[in-house]
N, C-alpha and C. Protein backbone atom coordinates (compact mmCIF):
# COMPACT_ATOMS: atom_id res chain seq x y z
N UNK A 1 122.84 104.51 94.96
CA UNK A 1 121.70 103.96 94.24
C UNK A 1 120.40 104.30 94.97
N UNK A 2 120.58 104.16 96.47
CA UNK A 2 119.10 104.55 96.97
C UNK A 2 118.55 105.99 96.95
N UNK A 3 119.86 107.28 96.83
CA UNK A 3 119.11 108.38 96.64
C UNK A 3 118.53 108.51 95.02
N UNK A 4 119.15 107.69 94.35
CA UNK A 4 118.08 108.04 92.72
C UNK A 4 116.66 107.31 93.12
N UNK A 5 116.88 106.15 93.83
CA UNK A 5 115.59 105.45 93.56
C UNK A 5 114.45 106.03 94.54
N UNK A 6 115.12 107.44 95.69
CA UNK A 6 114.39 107.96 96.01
C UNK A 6 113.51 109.03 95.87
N UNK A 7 114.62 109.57 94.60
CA UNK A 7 114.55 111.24 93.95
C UNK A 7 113.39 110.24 93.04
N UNK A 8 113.61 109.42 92.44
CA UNK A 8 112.63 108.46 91.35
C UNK A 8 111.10 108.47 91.58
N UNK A 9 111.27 108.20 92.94
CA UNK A 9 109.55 107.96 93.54
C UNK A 9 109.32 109.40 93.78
N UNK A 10 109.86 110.33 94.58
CA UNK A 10 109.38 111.14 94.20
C UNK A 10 108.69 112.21 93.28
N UNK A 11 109.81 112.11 92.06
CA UNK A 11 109.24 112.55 90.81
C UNK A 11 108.01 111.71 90.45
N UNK A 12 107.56 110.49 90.60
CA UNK A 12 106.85 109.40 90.57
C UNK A 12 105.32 110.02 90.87
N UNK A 13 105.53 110.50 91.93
CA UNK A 13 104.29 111.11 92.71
C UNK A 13 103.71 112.21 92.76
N UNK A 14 104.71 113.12 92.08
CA UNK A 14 104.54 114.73 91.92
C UNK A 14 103.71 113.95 90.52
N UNK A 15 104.19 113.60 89.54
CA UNK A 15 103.60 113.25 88.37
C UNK A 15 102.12 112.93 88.28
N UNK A 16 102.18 112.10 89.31
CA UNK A 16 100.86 111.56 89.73
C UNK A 16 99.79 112.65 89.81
N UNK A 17 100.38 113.26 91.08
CA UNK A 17 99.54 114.29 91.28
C UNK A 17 99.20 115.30 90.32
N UNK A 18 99.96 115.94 89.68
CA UNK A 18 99.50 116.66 88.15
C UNK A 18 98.69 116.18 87.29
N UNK A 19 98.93 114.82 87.09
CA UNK A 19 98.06 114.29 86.30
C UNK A 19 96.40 114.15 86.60
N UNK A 20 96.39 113.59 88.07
CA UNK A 20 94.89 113.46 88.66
C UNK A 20 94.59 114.78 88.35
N UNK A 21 95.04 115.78 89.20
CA UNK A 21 95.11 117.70 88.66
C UNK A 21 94.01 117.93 87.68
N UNK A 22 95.42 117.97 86.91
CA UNK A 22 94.16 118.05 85.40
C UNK A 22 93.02 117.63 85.06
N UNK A 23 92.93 116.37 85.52
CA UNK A 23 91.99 115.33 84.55
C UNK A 23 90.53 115.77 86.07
N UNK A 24 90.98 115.80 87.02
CA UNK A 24 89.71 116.40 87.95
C UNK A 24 89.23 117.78 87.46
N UNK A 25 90.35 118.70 87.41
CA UNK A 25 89.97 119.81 86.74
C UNK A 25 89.10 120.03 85.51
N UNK A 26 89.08 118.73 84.60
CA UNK A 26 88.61 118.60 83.30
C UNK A 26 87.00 118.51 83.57
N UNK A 27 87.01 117.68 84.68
CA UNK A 27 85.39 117.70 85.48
C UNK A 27 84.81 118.55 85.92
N UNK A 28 85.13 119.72 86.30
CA UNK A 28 84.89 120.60 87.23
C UNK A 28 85.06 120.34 88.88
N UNK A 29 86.22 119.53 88.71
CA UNK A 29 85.99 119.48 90.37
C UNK A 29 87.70 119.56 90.65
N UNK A 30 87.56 119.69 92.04
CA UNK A 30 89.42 119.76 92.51
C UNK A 30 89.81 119.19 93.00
N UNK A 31 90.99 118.76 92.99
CA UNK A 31 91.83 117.42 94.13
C UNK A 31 91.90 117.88 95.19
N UNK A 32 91.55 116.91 95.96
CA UNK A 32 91.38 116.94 97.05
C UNK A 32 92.91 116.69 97.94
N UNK A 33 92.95 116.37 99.48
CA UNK A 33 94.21 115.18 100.08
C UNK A 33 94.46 113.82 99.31
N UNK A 34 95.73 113.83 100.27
CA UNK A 34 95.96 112.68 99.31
C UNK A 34 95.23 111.31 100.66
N UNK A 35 94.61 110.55 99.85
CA UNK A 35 93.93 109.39 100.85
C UNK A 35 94.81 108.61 101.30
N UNK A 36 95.90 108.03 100.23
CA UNK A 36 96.61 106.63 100.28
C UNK A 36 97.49 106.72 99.45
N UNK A 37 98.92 106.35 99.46
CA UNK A 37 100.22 106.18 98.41
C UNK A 37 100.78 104.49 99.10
N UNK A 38 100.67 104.05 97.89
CA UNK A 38 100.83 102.53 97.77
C UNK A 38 102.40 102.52 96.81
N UNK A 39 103.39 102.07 97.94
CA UNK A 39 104.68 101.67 97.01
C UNK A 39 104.48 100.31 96.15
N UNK A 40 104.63 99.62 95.14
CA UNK A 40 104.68 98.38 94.72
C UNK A 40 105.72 98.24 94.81
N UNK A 41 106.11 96.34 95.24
CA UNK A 41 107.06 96.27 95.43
C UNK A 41 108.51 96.02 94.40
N UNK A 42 109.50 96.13 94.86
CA UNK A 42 110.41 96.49 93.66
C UNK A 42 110.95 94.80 93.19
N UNK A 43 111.09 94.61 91.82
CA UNK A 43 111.06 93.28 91.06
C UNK A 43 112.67 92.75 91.95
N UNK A 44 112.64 91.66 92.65
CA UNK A 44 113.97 91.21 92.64
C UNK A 44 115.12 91.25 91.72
N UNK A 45 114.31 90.37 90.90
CA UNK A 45 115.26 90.03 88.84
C UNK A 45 115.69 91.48 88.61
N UNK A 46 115.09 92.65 89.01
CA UNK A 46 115.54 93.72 87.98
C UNK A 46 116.41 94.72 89.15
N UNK A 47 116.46 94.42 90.47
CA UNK A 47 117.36 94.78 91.41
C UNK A 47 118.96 93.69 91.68
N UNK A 48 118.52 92.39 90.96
CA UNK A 48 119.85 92.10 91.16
C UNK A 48 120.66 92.27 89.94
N UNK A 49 119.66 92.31 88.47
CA UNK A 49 119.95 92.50 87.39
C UNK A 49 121.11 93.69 87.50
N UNK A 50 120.71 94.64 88.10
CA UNK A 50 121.10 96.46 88.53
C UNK A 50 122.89 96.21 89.31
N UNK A 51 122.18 95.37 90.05
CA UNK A 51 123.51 94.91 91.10
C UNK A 51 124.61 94.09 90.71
N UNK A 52 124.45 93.43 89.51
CA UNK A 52 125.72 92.52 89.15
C UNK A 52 126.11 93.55 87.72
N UNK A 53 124.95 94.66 87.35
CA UNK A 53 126.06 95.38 86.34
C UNK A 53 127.02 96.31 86.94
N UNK A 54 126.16 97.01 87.75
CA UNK A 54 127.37 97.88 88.61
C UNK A 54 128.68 97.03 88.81
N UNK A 55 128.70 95.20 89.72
CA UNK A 55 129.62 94.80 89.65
C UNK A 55 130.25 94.80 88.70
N UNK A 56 129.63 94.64 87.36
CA UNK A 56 130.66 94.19 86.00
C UNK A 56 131.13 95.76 85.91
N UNK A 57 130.58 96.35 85.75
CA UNK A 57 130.78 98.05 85.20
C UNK A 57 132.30 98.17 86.16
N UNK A 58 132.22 97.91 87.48
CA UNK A 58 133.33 98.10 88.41
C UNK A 58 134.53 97.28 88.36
N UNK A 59 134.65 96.26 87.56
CA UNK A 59 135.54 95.67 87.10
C UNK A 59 136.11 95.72 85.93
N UNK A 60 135.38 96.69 85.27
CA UNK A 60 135.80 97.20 84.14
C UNK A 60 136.83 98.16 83.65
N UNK A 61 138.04 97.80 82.71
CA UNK A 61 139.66 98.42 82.39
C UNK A 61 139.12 99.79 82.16
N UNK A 62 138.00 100.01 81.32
CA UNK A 62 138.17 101.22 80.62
C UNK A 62 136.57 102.09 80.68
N UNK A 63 136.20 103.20 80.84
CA UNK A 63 135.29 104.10 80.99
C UNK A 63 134.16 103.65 79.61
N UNK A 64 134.94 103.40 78.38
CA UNK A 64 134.40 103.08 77.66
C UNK A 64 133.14 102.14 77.53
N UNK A 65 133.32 100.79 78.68
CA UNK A 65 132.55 99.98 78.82
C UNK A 65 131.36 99.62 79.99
N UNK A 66 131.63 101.25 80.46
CA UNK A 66 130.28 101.70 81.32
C UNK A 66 129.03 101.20 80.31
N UNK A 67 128.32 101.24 81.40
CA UNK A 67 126.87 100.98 80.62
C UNK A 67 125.42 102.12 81.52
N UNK A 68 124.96 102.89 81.31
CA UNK A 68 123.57 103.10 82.03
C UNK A 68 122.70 102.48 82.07
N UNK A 69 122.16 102.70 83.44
CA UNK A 69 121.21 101.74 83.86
C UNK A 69 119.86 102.42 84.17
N UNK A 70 118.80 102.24 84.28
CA UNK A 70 117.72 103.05 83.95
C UNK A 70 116.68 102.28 84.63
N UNK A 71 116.21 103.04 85.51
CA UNK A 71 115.40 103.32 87.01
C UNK A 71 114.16 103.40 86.13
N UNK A 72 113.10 102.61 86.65
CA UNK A 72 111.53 103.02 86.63
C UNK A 72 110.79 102.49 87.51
N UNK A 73 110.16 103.62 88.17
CA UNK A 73 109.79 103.98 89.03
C UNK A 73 107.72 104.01 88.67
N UNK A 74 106.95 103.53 89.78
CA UNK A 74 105.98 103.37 89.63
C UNK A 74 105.26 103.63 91.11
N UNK A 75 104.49 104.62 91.34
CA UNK A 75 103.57 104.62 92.81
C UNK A 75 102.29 105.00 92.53
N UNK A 76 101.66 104.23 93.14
CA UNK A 76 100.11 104.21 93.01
C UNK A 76 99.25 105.36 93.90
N UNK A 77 99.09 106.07 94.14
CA UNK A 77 98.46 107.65 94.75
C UNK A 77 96.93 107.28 94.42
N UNK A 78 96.14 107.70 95.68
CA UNK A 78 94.63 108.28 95.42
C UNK A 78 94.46 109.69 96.14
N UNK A 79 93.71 110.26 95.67
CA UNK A 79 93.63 111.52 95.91
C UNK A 79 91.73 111.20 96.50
N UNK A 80 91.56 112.14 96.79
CA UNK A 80 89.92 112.82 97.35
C UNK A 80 89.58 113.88 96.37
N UNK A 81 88.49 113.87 96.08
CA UNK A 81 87.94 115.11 95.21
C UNK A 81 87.11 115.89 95.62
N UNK A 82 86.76 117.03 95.55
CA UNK A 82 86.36 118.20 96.39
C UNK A 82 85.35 118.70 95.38
């Protein structure tokens, strides 16, 4: 579970950064370093929520009654502009 939720933030941040990208670019100006990356912290309710399905999922007779579970991921990035 911790390498998705790490591959997660990462994609998280590349995103980020494309996005500022553009939208500086739209100005005429360019991104700069990055200043500051702020993790928020992750919801208890929706980490234990995660943790007692895996349990149920793992006690489960048949493949059939898997369930996916679905990661979202959020990091706050500032960039410098040039």
């Amino acid at each position: 579970m911790q390498t998705y939720r790490k591959r997660g933030k990462i994609k998280a941040l590349r995103a980020a950064k494309e996005k500022t990208a553009y939208l500086t670019e739209s100005l005429g100006k360019q991104l700069g370093n990055v200043i500051r990356i702020v993790e928020p912290r992750e919801s208890i309710n929706n980490y234990t929520l995660s943790v007692q399905s895996n349990m149920i999922s793992s006690q489960a007779q048949s493949f059939s009654s898997f369930r996916t579970i679905k990661l979202r991921h959020s990091m706050i990035a500032r960039f410098g502009i040039k």
